[in-house]
C-alpha atoms as a PDB file:
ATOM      1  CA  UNK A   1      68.922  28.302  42.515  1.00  0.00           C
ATOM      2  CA  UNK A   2      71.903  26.560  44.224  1.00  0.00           C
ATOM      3  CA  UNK A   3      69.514  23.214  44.692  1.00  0.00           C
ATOM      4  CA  UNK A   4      69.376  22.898  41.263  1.00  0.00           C
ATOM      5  CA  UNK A   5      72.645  23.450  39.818  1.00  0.00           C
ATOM      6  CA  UNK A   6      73.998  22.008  42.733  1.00  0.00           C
ATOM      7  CA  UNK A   7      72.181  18.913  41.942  1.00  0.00           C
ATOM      8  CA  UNK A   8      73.319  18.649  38.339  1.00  0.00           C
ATOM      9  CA  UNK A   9      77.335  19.557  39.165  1.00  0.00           C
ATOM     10  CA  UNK A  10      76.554  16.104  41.851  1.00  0.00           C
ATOM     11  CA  UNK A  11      75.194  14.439  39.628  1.00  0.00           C
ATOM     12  CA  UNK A  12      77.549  14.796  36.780  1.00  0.00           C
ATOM     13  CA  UNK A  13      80.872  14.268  39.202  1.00  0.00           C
ATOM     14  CA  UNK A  14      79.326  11.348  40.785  1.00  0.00           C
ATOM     15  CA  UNK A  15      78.963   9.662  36.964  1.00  0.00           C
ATOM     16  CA  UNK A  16      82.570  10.395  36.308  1.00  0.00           C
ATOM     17  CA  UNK A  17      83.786   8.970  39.857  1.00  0.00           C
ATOM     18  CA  UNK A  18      80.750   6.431  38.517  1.00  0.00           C
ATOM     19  CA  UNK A  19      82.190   5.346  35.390  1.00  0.00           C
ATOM     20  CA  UNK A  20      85.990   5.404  36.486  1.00  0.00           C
ATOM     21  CA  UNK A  21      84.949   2.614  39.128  1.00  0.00           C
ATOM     22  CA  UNK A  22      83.010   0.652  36.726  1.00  0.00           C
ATOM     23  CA  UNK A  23      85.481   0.480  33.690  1.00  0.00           C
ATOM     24  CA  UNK A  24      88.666  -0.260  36.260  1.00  0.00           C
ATOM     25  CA  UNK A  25      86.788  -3.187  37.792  1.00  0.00           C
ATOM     26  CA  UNK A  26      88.956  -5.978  37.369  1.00  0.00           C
ATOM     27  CA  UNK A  27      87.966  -7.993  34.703  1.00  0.00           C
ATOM     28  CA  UNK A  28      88.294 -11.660  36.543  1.00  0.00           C
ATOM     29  CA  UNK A  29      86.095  -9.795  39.566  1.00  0.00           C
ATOM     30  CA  UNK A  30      83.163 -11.677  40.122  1.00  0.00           C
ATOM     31  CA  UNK A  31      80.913  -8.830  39.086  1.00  0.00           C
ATOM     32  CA  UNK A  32      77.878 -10.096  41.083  1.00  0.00           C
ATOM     33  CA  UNK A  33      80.615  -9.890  44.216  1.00  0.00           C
ATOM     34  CA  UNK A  34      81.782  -6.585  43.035  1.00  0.00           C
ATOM     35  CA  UNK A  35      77.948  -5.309  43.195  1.00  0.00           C
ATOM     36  CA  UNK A  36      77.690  -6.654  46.491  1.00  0.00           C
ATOM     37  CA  UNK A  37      80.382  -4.753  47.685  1.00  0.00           C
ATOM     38  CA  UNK A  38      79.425  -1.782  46.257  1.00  0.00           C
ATOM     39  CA  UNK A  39      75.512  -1.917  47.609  1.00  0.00           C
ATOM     40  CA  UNK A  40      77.104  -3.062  51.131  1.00  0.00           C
ATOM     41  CA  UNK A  41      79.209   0.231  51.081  1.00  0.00           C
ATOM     42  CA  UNK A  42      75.932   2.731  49.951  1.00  0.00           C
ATOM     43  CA  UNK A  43      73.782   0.655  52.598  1.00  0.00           C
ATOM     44  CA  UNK A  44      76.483   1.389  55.413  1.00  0.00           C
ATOM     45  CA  UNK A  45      76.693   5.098  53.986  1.00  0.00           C
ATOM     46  CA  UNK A  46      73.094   5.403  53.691  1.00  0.00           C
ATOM     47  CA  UNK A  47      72.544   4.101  57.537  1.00  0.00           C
ATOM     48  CA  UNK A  48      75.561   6.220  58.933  1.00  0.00           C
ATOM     49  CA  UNK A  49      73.314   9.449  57.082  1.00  0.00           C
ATOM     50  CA  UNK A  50      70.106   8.057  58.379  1.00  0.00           C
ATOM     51  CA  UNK A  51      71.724   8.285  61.809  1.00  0.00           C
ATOM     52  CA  UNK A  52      72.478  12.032  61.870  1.00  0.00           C
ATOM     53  CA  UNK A  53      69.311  13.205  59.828  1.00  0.00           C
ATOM     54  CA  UNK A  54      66.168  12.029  61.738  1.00  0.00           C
ATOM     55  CA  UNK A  55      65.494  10.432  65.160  1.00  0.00           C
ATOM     56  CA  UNK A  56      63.814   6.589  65.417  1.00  0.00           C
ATOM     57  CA  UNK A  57      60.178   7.733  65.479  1.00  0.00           C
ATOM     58  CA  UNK A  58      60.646   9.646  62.498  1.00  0.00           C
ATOM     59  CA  UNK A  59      62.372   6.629  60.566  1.00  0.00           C
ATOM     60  CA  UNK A  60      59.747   4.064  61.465  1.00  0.00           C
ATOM     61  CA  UNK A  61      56.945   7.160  60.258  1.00  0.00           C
ATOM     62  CA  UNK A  62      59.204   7.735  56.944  1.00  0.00           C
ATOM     63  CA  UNK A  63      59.396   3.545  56.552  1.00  0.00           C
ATOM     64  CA  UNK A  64      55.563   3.175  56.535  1.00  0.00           C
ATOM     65  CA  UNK A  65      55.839   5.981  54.070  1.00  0.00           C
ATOM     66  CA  UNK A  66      57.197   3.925  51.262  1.00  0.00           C
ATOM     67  CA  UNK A  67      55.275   2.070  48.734  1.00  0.00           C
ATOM     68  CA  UNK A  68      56.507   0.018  45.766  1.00  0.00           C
ATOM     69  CA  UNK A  69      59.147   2.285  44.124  1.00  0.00           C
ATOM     70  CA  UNK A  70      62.149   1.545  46.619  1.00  0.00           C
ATOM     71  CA  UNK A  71      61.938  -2.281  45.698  1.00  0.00           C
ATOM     72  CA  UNK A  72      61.646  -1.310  42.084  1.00  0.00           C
ATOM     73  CA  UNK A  73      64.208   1.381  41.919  1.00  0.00           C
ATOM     74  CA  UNK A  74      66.254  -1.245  43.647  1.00  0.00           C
ATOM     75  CA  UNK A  75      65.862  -4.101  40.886  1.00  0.00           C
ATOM     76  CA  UNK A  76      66.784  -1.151  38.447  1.00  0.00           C
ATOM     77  CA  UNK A  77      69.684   0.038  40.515  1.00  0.00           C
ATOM     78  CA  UNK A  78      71.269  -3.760  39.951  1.00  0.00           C
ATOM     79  CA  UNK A  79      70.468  -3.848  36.218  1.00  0.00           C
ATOM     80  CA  UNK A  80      71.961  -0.805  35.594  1.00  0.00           C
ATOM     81  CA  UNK A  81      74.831  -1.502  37.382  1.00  0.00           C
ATOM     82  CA  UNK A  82      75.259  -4.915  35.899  1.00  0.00           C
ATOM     83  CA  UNK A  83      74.584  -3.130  32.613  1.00  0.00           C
ATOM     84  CA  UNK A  84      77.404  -0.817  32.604  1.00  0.00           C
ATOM     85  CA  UNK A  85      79.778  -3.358  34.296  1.00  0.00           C
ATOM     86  CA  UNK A  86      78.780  -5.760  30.785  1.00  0.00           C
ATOM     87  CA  UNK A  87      79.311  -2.740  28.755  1.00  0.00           C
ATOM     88  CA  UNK A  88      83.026  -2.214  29.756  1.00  0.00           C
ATOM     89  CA  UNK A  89      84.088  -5.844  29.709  1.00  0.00           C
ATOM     90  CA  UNK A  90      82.464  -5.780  26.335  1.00  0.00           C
ATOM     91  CA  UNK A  91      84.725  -3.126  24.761  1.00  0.00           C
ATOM     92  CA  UNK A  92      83.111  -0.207  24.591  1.00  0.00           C
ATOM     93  CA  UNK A  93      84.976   2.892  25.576  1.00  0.00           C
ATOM     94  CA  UNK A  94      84.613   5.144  28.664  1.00  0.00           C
ATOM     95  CA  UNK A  95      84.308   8.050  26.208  1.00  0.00           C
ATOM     96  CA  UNK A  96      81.287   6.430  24.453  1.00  0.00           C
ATOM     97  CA  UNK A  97      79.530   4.072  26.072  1.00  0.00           C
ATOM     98  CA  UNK A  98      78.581   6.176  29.029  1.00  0.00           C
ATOM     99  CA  UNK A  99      77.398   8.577  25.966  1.00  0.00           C
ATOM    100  CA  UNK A 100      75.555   6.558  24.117  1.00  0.00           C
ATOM    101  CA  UNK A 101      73.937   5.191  26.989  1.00  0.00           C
ATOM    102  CA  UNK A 102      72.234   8.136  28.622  1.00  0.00           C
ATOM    103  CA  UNK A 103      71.937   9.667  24.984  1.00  0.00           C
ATOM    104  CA  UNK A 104      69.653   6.291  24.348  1.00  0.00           C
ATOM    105  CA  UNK A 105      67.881   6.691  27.566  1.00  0.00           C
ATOM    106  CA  UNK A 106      67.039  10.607  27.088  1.00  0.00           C
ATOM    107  CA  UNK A 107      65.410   9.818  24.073  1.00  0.00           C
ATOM    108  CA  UNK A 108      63.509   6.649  25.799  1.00  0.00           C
ATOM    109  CA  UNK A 109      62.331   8.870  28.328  1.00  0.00           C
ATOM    110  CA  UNK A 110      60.792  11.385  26.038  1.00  0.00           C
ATOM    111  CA  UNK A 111      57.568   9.433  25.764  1.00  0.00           C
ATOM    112  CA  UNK A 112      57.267   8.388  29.066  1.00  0.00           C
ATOM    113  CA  UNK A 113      57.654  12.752  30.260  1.00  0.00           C
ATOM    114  CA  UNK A 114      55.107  13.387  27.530  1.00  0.00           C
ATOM    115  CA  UNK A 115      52.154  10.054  28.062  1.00  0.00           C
ATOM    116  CA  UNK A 116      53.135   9.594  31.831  1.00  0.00           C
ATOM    117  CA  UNK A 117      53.804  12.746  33.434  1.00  0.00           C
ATOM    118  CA  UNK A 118      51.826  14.794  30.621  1.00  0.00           C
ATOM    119  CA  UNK A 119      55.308  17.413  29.836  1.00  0.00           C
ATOM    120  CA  UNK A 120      55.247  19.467  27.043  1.00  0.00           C
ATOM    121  CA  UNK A 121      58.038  18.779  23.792  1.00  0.00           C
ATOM    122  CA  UNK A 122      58.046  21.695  21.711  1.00  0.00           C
ATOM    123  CA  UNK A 123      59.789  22.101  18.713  1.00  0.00           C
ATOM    124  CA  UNK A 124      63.031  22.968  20.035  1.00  0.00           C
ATOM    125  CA  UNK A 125      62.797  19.760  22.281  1.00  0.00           C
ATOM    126  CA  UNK A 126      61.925  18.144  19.027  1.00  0.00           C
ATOM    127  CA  UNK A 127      65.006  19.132  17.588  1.00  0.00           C
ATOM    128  CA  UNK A 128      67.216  18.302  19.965  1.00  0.00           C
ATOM    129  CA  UNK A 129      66.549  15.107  20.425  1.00  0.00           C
ATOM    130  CA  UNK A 130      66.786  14.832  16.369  1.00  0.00           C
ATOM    131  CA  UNK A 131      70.451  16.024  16.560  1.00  0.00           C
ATOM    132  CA  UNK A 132      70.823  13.407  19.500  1.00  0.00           C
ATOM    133  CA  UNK A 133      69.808  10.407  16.782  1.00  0.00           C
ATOM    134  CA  UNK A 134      71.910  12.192  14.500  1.00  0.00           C
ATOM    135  CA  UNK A 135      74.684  11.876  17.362  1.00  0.00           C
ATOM    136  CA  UNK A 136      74.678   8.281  17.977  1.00  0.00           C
ATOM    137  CA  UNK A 137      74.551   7.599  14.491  1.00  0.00           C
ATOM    138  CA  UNK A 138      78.179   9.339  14.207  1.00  0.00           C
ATOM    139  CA  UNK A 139      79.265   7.952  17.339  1.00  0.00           C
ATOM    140  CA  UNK A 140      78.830   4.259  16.331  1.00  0.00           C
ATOM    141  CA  UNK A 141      80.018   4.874  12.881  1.00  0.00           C
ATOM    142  CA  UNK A 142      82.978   2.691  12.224  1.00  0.00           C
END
């Protein structure tokens, strides 16, 4: 039980720490060099925690482990942080984009739970994500 709130309370303070960063990136900041700096930081983070959680043979075992998704994941990892970087230097608000965004993608992943990973949606499910739509239709109202 503590994984999985714990999990949700890390992921939700990360995204504010998350968002802060990206809307108080200065504006005349190269964003590509921006991104660079930021993966440069996780990829020293990640290696310092690599380090202390397994020895070499069980890093080289783990490495042949991985297929395709890490390279993928990390193509995504760039969009989306170029995406949100755009989104702030394109006006929208802290308040609303970030909303709007992950509103949009939990209704964009509903078909891929249901056709690729064959989750139920039951009526309830149904009508939440109705009252999302209804949500970003107020949000963007001007």
């Amino acid at each position: 039980m503590f994984m999985y709130v714990f999990s949700i309370v890390l992921i939700v303070g990360s995204n504010i720490i998350y968002n802060i960063c990206q809307k108080s990136t200065p504006v005349k900041a190269n964003p590509f060099l921006a991104l660079l700096v930021t993966f440069l930081t996780a990829a020293i983070l990640m290696g310092i925690a690599l380090i202390f959680q397994a020895s070499g043979s069980v890093t080289l075992r783990s490495l042949k482990e991985l297929n395709w998704t890490s390279i993928v994941l990390g193509f995504a990892i760039v969009a989306l942080e170029l995406g949100y970087l755009m989104a702030y230097r394109a006006g929208w608000n802290i308040s609303v984009g970030s909303l709007v965004a992950n509103i949009a993608l939990a209704l964009a992943l509903i078909p891929v739970g249901i056709f690729l990973y064959h989750e139920s949606f039951e009526l309830n499910k149904v009508l939440g994500a109705a009252l999302c739509v209804g949500g970003l239709i107020l949000i963007n109202i001007k």
